[in-house]
N, C-alpha and C. Protein backbone atom coordinates (compact mmCIF):
# COMPACT_ATOMS: atom_id res chain seq x y z
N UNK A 1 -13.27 26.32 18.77
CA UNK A 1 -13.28 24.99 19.31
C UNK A 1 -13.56 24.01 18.17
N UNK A 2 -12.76 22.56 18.12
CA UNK A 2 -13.15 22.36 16.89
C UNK A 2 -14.01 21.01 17.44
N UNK A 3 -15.02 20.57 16.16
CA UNK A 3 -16.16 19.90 16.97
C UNK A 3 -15.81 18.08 16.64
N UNK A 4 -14.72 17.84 16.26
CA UNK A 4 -13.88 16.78 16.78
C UNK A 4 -14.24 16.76 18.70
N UNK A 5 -13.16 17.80 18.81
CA UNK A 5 -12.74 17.97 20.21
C UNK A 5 -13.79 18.07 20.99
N UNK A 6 -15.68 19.27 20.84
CA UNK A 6 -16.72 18.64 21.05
C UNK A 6 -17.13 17.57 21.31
N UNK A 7 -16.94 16.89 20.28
CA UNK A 7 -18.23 15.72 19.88
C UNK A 7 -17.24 14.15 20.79
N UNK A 8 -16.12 14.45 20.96
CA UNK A 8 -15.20 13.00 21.74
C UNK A 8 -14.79 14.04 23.24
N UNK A 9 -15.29 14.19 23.60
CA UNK A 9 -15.38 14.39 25.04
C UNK A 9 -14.47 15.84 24.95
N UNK A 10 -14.00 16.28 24.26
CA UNK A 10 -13.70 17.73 24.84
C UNK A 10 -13.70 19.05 24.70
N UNK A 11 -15.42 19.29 24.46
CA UNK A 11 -16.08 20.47 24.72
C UNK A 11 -16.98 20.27 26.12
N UNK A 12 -18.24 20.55 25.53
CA UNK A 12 -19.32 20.38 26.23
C UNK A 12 -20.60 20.59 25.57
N UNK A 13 -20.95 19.43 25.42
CA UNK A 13 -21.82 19.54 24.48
C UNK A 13 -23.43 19.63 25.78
N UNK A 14 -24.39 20.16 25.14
CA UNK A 14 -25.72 20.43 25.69
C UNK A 14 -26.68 19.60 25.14
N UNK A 15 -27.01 18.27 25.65
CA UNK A 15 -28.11 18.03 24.75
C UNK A 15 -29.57 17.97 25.59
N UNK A 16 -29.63 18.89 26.55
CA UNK A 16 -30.73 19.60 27.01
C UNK A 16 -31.59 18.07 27.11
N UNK A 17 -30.95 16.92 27.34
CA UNK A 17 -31.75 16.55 27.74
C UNK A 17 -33.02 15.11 26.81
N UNK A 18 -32.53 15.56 25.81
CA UNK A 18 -33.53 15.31 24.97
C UNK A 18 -32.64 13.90 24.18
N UNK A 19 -33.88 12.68 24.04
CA UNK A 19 -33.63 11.40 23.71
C UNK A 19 -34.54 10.33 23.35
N UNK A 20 -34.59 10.03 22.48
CA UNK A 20 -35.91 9.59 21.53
C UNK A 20 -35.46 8.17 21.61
N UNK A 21 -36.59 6.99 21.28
CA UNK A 21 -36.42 5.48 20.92
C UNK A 21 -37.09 5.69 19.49
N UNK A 22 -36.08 4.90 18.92
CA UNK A 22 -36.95 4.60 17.29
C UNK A 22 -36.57 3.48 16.73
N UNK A 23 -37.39 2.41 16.30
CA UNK A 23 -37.14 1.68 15.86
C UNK A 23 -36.38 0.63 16.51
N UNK A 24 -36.24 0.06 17.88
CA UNK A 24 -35.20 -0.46 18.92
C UNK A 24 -33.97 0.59 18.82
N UNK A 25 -33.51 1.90 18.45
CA UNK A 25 -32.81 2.51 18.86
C UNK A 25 -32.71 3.55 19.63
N UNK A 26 -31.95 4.05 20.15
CA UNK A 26 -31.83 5.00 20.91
C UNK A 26 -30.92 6.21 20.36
N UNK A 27 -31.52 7.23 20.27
CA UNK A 27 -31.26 8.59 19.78
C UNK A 27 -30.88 9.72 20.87
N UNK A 28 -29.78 10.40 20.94
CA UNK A 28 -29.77 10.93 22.25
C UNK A 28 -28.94 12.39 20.86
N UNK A 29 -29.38 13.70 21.77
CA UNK A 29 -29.12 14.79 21.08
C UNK A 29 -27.58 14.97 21.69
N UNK A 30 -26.66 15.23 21.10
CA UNK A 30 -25.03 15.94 21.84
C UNK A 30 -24.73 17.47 21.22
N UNK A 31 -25.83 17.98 20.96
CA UNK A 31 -25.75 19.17 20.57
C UNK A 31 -24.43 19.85 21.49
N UNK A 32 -24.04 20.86 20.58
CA UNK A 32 -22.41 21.82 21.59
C UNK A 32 -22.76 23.26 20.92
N UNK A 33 -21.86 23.97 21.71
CA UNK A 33 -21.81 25.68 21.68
C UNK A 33 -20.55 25.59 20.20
N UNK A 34 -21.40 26.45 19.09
CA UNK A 34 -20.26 26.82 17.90
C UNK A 34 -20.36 27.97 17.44
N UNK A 35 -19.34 28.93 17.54
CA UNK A 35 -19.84 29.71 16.84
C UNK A 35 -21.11 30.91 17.33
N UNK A 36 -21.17 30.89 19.09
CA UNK A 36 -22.18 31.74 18.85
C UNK A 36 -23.55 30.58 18.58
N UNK A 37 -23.48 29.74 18.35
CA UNK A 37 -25.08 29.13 18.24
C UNK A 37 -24.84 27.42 18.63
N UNK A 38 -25.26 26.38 18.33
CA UNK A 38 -25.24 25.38 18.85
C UNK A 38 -25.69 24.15 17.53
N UNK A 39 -24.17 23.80 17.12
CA UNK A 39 -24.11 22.62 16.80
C UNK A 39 -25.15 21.59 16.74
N UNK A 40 -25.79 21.12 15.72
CA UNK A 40 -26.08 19.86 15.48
C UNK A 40 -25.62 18.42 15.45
N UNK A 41 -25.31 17.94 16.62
CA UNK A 41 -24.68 16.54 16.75
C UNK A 41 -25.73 15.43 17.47
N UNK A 42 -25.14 14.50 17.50
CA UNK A 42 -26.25 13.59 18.05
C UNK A 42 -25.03 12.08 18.08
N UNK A 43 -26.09 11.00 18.88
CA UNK A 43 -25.52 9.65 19.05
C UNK A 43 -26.65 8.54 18.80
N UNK A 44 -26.91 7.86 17.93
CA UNK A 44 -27.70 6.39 17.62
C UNK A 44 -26.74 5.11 18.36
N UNK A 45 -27.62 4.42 19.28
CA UNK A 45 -27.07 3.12 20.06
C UNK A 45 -27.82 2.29 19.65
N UNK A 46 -27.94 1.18 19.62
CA UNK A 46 -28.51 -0.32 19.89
C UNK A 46 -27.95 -1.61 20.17
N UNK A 47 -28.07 -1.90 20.87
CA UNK A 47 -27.52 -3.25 22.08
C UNK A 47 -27.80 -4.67 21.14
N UNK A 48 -26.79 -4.94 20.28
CA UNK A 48 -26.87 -5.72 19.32
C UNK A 48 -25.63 -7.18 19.87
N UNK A 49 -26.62 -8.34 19.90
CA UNK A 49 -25.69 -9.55 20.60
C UNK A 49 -24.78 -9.39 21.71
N UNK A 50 -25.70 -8.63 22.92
CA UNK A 50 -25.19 -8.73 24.42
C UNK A 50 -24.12 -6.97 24.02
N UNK A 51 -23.85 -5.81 23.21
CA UNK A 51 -22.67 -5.09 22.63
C UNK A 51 -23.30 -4.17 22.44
N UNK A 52 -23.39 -2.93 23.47
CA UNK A 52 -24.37 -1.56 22.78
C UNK A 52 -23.19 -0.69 21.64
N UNK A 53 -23.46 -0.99 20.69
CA UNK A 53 -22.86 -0.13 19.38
C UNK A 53 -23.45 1.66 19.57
N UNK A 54 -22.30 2.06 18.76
CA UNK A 54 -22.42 3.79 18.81
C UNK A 54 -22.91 4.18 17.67
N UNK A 55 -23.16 4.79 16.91
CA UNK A 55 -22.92 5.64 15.67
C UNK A 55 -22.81 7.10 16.29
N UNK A 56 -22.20 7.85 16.05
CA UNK A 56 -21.84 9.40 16.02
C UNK A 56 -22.11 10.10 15.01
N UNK A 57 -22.71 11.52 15.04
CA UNK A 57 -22.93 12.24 13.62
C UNK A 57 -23.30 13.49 14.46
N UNK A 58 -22.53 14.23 13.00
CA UNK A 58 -22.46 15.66 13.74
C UNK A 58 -23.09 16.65 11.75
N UNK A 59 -23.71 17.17 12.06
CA UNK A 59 -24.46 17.88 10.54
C UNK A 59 -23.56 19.45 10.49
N UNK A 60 -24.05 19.70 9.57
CA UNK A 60 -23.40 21.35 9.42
C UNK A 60 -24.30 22.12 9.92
N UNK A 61 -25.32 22.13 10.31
CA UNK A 61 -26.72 22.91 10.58
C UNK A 61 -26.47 23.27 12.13
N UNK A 62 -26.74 24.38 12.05
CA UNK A 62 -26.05 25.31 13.69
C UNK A 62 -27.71 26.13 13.58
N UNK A 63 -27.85 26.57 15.34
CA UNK A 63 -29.18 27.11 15.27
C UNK A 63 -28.87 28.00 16.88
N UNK A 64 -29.98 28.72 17.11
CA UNK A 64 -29.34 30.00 18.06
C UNK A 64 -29.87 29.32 19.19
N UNK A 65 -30.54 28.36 19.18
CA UNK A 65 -30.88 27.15 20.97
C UNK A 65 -30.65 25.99 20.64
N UNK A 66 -30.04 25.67 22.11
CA UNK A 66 -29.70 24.05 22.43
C UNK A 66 -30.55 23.53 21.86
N UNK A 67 -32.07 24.05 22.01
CA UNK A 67 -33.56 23.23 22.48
C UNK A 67 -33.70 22.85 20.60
N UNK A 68 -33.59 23.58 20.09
CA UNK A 68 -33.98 23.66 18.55
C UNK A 68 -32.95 22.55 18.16
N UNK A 69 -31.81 23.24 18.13
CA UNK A 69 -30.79 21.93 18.13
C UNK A 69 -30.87 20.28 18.31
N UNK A 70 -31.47 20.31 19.53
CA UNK A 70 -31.10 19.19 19.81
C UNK A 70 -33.14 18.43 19.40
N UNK A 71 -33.68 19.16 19.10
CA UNK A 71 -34.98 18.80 18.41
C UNK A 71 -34.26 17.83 16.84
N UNK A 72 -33.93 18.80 16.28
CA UNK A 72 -33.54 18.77 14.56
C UNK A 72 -32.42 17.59 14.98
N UNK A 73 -31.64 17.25 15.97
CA UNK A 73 -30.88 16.39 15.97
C UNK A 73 -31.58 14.44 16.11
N UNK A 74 -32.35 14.49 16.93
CA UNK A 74 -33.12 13.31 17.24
C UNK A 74 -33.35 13.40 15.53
N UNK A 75 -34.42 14.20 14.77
CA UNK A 75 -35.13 14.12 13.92
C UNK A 75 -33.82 13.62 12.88
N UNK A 76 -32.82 14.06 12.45
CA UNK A 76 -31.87 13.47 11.59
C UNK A 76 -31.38 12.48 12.11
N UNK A 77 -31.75 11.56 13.58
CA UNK A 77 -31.14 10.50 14.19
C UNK A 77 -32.37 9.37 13.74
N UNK A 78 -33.16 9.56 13.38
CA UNK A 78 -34.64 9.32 13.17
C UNK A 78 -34.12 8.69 11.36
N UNK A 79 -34.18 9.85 10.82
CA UNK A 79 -33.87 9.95 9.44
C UNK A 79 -32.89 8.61 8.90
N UNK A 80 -31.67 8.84 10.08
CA UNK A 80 -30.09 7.82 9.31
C UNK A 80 -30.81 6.64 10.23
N UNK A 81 -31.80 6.39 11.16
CA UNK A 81 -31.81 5.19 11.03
C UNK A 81 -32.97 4.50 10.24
N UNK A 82 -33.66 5.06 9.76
CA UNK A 82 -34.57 4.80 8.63
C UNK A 82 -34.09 4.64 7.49
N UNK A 83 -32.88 5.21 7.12
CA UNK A 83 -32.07 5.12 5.88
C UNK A 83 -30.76 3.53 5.82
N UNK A 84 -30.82 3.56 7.34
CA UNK A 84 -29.50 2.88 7.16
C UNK A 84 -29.45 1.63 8.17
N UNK A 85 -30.42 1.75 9.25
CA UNK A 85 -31.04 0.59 9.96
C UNK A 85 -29.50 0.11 11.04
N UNK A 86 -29.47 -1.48 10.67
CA UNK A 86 -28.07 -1.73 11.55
C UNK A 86 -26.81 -1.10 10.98
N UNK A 87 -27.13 -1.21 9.52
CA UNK A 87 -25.73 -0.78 8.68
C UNK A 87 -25.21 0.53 9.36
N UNK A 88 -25.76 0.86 9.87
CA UNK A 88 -25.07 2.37 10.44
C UNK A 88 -23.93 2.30 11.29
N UNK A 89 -23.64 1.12 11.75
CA UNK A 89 -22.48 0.86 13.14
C UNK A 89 -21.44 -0.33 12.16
N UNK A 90 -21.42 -0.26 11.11
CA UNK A 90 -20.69 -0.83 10.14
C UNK A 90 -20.57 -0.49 9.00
């Protein structure tokens, strides 16, 4: 499955759930099944002049639970917006 097709609506991604606020953003895990283990992906939003913006990011780091997954995913959603703030949706 390739994680294009995942990560834009056509897998199924698991993100168990799990969704953090940081910094006025919102971090939500989109972890997916790869390989036998589960993808590291994720989504950063923030509702900037009335317009909730996306950022998408998907890592190379695969792990044998959703739950782990989608932990390490917030935490690198954490990371790029500490690194990169609004610039991230531009």
């Amino acid at each position: 499955m390739s994680f294009f097709k995942s990560l834009f609506g056509g897998g199924k991604p698991d993100s168990s759930g799990k969704r953090a606020e940081h910094k006025g953003f919102t971090i939500e895990a989109a972890v997916y099944p790869e390989g036998g283990q589960f993808q590291l992906a994720g989504v950063i939003s923030k509702e900037i002049d009335g317009t909730v913006k996306q950022h998408r990011y998907v890592r190379a780091d695969r792990f044998a639970s959703a739950r782990e997954a989608a932990d390490r995913a917030l935490d690198k959603g954490r990371q790029i917006v500490d690194e990169q703030g609004d610039k991230v949706f531009g």
